[in-house]
PDB file of N, CA and C in Angstrom:
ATOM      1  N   UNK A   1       0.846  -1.192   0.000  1.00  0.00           N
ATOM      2  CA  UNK A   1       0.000   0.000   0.000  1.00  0.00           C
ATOM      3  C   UNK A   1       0.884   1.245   0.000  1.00  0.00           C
ATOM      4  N   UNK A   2       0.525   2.249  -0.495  1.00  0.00           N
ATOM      5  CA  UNK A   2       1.259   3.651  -0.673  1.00  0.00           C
ATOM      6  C   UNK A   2       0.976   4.507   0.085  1.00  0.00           C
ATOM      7  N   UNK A   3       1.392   4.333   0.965  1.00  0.00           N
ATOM      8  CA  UNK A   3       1.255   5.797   2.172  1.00  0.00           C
ATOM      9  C   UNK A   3       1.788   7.155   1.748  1.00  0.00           C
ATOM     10  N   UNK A   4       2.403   7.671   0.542  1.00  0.00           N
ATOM     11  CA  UNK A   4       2.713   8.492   0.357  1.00  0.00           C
ATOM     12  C   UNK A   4       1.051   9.360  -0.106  1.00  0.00           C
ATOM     13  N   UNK A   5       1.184  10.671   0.313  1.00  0.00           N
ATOM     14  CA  UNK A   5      -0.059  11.471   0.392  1.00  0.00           C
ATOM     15  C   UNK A   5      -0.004  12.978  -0.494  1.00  0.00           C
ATOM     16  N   UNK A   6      -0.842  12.907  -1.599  1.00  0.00           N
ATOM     17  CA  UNK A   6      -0.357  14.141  -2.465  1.00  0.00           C
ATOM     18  C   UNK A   6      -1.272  15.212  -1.987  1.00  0.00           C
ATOM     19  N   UNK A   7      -0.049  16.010  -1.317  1.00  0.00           N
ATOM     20  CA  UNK A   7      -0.666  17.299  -0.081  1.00  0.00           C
ATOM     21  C   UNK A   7      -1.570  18.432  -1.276  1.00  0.00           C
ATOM     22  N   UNK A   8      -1.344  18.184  -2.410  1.00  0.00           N
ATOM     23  CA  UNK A   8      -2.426  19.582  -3.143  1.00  0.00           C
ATOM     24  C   UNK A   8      -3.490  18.525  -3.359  1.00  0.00           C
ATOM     25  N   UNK A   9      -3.528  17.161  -3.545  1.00  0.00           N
ATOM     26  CA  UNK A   9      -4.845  16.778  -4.077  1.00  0.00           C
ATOM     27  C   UNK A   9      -5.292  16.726  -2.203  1.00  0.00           C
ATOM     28  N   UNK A  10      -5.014  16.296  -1.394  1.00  0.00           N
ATOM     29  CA  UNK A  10      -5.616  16.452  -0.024  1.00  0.00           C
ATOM     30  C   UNK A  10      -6.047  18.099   0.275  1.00  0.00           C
ATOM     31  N   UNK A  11      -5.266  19.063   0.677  1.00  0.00           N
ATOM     32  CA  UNK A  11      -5.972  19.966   0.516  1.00  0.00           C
ATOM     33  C   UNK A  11      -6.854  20.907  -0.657  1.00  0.00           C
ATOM     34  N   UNK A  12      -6.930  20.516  -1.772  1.00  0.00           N
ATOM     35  CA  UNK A  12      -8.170  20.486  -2.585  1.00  0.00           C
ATOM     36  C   UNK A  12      -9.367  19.557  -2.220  1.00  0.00           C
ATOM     37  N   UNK A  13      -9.330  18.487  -1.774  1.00  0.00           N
ATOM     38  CA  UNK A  13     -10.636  17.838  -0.805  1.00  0.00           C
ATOM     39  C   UNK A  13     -11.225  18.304  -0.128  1.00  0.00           C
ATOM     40  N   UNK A  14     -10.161  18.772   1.110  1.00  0.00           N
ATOM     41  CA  UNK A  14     -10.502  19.181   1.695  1.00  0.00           C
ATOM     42  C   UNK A  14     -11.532  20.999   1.724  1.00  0.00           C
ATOM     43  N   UNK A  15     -11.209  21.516   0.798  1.00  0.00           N
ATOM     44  CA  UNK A  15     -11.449  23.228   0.210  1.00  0.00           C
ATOM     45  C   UNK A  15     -12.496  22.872  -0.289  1.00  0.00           C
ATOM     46  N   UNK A  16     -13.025  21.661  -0.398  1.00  0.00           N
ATOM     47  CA  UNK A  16     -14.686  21.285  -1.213  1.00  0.00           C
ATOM     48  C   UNK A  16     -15.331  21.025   0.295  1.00  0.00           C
ATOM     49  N   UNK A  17     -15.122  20.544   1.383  1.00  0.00           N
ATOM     50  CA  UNK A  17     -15.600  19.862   2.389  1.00  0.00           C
ATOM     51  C   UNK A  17     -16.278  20.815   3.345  1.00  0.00           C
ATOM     52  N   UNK A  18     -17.781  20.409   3.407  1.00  0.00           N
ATOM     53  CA  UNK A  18     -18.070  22.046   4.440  1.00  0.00           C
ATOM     54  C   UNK A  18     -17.668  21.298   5.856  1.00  0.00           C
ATOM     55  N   UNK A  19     -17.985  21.987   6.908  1.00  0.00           N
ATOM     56  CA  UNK A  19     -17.178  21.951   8.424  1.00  0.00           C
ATOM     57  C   UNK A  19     -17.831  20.448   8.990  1.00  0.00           C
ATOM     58  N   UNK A  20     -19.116  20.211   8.620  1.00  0.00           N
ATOM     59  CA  UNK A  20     -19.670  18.803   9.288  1.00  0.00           C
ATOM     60  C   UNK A  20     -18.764  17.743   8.899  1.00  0.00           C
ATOM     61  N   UNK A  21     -18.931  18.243   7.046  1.00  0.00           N
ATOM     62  CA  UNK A  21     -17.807  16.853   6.774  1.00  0.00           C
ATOM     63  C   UNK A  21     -16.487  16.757   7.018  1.00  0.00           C
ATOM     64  N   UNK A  22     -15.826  17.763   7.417  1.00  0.00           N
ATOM     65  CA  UNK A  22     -14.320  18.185   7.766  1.00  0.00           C
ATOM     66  C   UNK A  22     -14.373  17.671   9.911  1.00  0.00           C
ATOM     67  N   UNK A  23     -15.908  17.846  10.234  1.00  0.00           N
ATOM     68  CA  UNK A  23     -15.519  17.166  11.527  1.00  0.00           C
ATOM     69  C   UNK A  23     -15.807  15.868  11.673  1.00  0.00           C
ATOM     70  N   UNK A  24     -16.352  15.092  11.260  1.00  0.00           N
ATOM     71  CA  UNK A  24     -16.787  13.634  10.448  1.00  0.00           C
ATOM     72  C   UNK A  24     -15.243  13.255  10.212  1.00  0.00           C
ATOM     73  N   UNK A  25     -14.675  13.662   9.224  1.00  0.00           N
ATOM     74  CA  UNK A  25     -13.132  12.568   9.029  1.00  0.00           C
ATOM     75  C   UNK A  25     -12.302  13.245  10.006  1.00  0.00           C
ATOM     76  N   UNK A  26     -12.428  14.266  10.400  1.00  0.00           N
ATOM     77  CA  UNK A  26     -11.212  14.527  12.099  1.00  0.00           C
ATOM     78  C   UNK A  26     -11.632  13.312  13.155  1.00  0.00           C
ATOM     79  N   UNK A  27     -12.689  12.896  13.253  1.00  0.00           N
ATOM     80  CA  UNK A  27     -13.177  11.987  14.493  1.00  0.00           C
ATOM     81  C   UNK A  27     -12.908  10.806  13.409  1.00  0.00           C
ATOM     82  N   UNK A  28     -13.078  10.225  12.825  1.00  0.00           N
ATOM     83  CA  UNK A  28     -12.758   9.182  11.592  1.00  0.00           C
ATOM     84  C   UNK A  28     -11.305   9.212  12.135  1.00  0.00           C
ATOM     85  N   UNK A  29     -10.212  10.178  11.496  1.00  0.00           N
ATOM     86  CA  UNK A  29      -9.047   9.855  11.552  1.00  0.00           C
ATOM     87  C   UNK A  29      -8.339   9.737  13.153  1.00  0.00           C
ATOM     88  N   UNK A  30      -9.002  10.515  14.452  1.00  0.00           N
ATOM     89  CA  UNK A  30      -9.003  10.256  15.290  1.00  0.00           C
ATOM     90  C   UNK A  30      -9.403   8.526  16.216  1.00  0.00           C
ATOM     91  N   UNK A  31     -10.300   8.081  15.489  1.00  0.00           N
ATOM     92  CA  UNK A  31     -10.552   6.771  16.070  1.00  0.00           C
ATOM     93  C   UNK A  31      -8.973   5.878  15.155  1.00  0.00           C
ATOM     94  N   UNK A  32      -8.715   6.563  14.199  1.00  0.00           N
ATOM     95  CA  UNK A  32      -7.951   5.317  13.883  1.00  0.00           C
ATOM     96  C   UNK A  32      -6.475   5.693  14.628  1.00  0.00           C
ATOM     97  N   UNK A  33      -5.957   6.610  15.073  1.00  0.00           N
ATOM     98  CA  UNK A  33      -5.333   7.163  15.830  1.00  0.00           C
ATOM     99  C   UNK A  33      -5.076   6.504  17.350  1.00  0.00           C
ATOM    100  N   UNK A  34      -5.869   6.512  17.537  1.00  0.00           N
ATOM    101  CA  UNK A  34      -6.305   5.126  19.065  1.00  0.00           C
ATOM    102  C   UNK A  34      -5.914   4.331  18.887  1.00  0.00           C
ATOM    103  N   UNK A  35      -5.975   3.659  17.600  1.00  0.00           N
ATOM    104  CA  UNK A  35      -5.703   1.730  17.601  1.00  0.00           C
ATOM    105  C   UNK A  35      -6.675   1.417  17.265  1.00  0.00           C
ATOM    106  N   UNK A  36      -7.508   2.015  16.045  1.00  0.00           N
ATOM    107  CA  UNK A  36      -8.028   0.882  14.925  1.00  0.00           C
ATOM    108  C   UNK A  36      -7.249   0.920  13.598  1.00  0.00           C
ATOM    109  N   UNK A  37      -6.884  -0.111  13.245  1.00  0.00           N
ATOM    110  CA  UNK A  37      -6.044  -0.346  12.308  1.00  0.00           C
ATOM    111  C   UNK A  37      -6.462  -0.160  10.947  1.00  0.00           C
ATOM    112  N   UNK A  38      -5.325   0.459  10.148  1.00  0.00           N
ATOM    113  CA  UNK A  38      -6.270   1.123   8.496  1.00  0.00           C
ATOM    114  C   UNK A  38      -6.598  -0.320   8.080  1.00  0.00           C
ATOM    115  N   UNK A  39      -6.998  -1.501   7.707  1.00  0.00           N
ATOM    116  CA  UNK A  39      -7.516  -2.561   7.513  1.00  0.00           C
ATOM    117  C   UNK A  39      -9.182  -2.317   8.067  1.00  0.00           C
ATOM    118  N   UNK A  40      -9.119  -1.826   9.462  1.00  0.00           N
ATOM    119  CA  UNK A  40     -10.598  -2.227   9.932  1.00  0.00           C
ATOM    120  C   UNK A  40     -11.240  -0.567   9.344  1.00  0.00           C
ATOM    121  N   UNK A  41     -10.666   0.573   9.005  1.00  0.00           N
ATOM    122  CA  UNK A  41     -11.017   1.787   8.433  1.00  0.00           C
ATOM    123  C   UNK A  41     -11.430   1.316   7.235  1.00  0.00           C
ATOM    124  N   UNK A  42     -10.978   0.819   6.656  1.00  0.00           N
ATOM    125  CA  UNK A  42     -10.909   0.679   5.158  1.00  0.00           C
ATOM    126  C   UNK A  42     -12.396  -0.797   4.902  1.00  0.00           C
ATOM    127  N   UNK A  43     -11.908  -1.749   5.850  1.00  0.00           N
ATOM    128  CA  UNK A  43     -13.486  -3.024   6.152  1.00  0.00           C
ATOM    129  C   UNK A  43     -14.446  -1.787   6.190  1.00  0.00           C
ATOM    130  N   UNK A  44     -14.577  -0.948   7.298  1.00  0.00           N
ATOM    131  CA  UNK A  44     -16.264  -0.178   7.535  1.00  0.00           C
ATOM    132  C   UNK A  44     -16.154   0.729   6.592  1.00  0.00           C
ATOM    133  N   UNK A  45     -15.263   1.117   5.729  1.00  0.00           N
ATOM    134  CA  UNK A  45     -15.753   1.936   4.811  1.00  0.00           C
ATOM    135  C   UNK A  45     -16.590   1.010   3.295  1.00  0.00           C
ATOM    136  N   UNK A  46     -16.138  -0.045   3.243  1.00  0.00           N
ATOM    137  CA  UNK A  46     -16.427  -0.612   2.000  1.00  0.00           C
ATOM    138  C   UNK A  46     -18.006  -1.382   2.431  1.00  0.00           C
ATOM    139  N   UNK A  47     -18.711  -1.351   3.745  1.00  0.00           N
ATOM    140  CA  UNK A  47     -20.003  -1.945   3.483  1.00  0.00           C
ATOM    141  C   UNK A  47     -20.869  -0.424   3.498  1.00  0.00           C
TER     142      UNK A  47
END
């Protein structure tokens, strides 16, 4: 997998995203931050 992250296409996402959805993936990227592993991010995103 490619962890490398292309910082203009991320902040262009982000410059579309109003504040609900910008606090939605802060708590998203926060739970995975804790110790859920990008495997189980990536399982609940695909059902």
């Amino acid at each position: 997998m490619n962890n490398d992250i292309d910082i203009s296409k991320l902040l262009e996402t982000l410059s579309k995203m109003n504040k609900s959805e910008l606090e939605a993936g802060i708590a998203k990227a926060n739970e995975i931050l804790k110790g859920k592993t990008n495997n189980d991010f990536f399982n609940q995103n695909k059902k």
